[in-house]
Protein backbone atom coordinates (compact mmCIF):
# COMPACT_ATOMS: atom_id res chain seq x y z
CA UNK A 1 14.27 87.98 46.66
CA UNK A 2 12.50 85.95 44.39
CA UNK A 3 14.15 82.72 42.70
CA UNK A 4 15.19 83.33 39.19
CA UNK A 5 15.56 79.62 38.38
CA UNK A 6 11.86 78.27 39.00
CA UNK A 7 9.12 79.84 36.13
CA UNK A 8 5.90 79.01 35.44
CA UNK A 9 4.99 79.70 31.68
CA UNK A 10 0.87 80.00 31.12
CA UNK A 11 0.97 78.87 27.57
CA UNK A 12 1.86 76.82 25.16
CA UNK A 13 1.72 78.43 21.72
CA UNK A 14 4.73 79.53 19.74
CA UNK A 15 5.46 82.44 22.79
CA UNK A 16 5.01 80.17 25.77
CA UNK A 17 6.86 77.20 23.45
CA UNK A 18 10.04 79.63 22.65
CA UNK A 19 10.73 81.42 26.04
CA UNK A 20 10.19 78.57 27.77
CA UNK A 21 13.16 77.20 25.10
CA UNK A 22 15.28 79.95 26.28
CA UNK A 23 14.89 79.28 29.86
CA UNK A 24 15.59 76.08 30.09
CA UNK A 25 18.58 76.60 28.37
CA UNK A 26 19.69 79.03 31.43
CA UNK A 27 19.14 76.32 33.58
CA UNK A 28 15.89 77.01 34.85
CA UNK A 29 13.07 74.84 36.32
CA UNK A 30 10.86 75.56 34.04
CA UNK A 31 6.60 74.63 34.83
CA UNK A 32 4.71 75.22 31.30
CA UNK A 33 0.28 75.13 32.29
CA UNK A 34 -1.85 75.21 28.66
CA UNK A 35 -5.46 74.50 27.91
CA UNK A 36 -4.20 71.26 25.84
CA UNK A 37 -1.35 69.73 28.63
CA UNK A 38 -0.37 67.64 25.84
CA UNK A 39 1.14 70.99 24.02
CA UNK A 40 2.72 71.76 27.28
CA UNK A 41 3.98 67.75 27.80
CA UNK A 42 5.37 67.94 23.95
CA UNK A 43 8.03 70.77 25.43
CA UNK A 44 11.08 69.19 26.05
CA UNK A 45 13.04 70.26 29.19
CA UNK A 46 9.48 71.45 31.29
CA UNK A 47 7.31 70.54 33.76
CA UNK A 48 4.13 70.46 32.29
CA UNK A 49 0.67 71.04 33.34
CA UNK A 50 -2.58 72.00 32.23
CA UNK A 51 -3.96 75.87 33.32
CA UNK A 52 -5.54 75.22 37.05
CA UNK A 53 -2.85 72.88 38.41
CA UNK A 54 -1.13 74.98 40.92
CA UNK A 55 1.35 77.36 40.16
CA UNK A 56 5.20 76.40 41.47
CA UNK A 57 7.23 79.34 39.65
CA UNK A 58 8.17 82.40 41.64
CA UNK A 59 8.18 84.11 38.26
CA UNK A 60 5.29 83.60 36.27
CA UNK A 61 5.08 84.76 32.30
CA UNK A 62 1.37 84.90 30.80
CA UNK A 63 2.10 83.96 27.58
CA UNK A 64 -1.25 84.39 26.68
CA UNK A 65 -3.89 86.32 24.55
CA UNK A 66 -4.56 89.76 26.02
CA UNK A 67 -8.33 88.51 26.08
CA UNK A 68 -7.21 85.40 27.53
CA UNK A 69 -5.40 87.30 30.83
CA UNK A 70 -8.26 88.16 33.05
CA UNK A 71 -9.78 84.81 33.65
CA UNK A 72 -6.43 83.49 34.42
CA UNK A 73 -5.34 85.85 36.86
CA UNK A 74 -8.60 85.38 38.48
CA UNK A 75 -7.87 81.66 38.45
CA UNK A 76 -4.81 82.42 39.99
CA UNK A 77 -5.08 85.09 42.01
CA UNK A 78 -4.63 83.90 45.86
CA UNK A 79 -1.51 82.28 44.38
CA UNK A 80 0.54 85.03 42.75
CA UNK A 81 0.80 87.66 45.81
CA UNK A 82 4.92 88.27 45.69
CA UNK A 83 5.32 86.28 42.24
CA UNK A 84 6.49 87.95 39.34
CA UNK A 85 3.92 88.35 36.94
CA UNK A 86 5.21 88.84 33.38
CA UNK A 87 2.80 90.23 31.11
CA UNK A 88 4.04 89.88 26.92
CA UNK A 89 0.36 90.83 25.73
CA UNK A 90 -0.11 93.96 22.52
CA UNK A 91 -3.67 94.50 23.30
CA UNK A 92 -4.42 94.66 19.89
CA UNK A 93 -8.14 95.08 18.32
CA UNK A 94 -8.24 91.88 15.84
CA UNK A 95 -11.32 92.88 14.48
CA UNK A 96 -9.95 96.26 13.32
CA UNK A 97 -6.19 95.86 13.54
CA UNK A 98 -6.30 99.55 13.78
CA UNK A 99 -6.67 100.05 17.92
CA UNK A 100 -5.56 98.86 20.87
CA UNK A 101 -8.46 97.76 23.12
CA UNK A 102 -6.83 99.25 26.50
CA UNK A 103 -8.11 102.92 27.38
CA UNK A 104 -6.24 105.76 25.82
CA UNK A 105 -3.14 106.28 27.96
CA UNK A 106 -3.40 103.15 30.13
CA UNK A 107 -1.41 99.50 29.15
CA UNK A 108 -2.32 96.01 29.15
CA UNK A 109 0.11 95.56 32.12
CA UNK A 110 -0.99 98.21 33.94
CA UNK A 111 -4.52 96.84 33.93
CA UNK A 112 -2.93 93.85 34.80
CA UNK A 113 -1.11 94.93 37.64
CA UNK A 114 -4.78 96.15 38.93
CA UNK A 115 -6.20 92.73 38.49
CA UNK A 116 -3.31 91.27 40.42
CA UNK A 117 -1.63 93.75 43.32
CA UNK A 118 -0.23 91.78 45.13
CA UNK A 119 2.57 90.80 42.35
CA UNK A 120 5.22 92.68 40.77
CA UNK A 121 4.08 93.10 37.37
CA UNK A 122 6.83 93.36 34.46
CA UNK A 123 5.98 94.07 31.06
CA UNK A 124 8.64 92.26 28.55
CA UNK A 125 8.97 90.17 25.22
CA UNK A 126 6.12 92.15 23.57
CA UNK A 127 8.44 93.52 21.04
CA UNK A 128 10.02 90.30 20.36
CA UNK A 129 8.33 87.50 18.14
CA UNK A 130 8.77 84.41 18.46
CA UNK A 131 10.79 83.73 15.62
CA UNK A 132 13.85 86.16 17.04
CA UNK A 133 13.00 84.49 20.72
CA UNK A 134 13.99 81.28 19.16
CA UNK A 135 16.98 81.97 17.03
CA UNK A 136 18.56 84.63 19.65
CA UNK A 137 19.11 87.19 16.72
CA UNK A 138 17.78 89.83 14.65
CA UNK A 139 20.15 90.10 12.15
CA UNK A 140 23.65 90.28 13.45
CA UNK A 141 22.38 91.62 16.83
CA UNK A 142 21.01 89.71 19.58
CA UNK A 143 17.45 89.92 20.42
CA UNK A 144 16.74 92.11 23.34
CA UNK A 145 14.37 91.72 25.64
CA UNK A 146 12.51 95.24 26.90
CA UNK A 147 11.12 94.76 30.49
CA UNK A 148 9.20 97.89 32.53
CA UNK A 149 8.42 97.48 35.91
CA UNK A 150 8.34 99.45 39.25
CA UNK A 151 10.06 96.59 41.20
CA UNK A 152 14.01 96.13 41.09
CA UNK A 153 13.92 93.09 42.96
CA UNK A 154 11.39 91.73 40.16
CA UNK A 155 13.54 92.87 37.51
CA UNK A 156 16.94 91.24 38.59
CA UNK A 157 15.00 88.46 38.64
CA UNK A 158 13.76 88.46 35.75
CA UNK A 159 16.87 89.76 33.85
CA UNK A 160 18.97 86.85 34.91
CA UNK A 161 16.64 84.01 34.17
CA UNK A 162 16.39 85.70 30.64
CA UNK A 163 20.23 86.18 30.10
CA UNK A 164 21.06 82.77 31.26
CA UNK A 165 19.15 81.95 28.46
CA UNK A 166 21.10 83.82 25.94
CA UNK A 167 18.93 86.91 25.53
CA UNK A 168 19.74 90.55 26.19
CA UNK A 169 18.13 92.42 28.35
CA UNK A 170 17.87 96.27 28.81
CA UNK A 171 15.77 97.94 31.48
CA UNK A 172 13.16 100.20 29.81
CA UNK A 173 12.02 101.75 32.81
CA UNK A 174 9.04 102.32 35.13
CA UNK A 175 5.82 100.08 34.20
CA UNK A 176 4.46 103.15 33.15
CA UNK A 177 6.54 102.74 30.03
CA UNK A 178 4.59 99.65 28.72
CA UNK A 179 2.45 102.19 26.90
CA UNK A 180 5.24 102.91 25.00
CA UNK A 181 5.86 99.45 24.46
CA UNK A 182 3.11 97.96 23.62
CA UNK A 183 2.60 101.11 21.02
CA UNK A 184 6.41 99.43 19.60
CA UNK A 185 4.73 95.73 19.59
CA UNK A 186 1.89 97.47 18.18
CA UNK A 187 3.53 98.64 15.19
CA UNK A 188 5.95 95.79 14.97
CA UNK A 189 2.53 93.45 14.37
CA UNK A 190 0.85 96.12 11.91
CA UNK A 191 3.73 96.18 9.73
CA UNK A 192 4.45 92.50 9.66
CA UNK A 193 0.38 92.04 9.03
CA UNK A 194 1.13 94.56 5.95
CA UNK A 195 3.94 92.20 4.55
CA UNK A 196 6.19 95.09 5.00
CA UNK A 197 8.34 92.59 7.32
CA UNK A 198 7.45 89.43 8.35
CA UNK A 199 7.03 87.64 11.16
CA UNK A 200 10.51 86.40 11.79
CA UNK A 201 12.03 89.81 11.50
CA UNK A 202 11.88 92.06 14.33
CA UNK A 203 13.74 95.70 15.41
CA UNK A 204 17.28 95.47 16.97
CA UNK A 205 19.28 97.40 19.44
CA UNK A 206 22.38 97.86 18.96
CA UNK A 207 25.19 98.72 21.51
């Protein structure tokens, strides 16, 4: 069973910066690796690191670029056989904003589950901005936290490292359902791009 209190985040920027936030905040150990270790060591609460130092989370979020992904999984990759690999990415097309650059059918995480089989890829926080990842609400409801996956073990994990943090978390299904999702973060991103919401807004679930 894999530790839920020791993470590595792989990034820095306003993702990496605000679920690594929320983490702590549960309690966890939490390792944060950037480009710049100085945005990692300006965190408070982390361990930082810059990307290339080893890895010392049994769950490991790539809060990263979708374009940035494959060079750090290769980096990585004798190092996260049984991790939990976390993948947040909307492979959008920035040069059209109109596409998603994975092939028709297929997901970011599942093409990162193929770069990396030996972990238990999840899919989560790609609906989520930063912004409601921060302030724990959108609106009067809390943010939630969609994860897919194929691995309950990875999941549990997962799911109570997030809650501890004050985040809800509801179980979206197989990984196979990260098209779907990153479709949702798709659209979430087109619309906020359109200034028909913005950027601290986001879509809530309500029980």
């Amino acid at each position: 069973m894999v530790s839920s209190t020791n993470v590595t985040v792989v990034g820095a920027g306003s993702m990496g910066a605000a679920i690594a936030a929320r983490l702590v905040q549960g309690g966890a150990s939490v390792q944060v690796l950037a480009r710049d270790a100085g945005k990692a060591a300006a965190l408070p609460g982390v361990v930082p690191g810059a990307i290339g130092d080893p890895i010392t989370g049994g769950i490991v979020v790539l809060a990263l670029p979708y374009a940035a992904v494959g060079e750090v999984v290769a980096r990585y990759a004798d190092q996260l056989d049984g991790a939990v690999l976390v993948d947040l990415t909307n492979p959008v097309d920035f040069a059209t904003f109109d596409s998603l650059v994975v092939p028709a059918g297929s997901s970011a995480a599942a093409e990162i589950a193929a770069l990396a089989p030996g972990a238990a890829v999840l899919k989560a926080f790609n609906t989520t901005f930063a912004a409601t990842l921060a302030s724990g609400t959108v609106g009067a409801e809390p943010t939630t936290v969609l994860v897919a996956g194929d691995d309950a073990d990875a999941k549990a994990a997962f799911t109570t490292a997030v809650e501890a943090g004050g985040l809800r978390v509801v179980d979206a299904g197989s990984l196979k359902r990260a098209h779907e999702l990153e479709a949702l973060g798709f659209l979430q991103m087109t619309l906020a791009a359109a200034g028909a919401t913005s950027w601290s807004a986001g879509f809530a679930l309500a029980r």
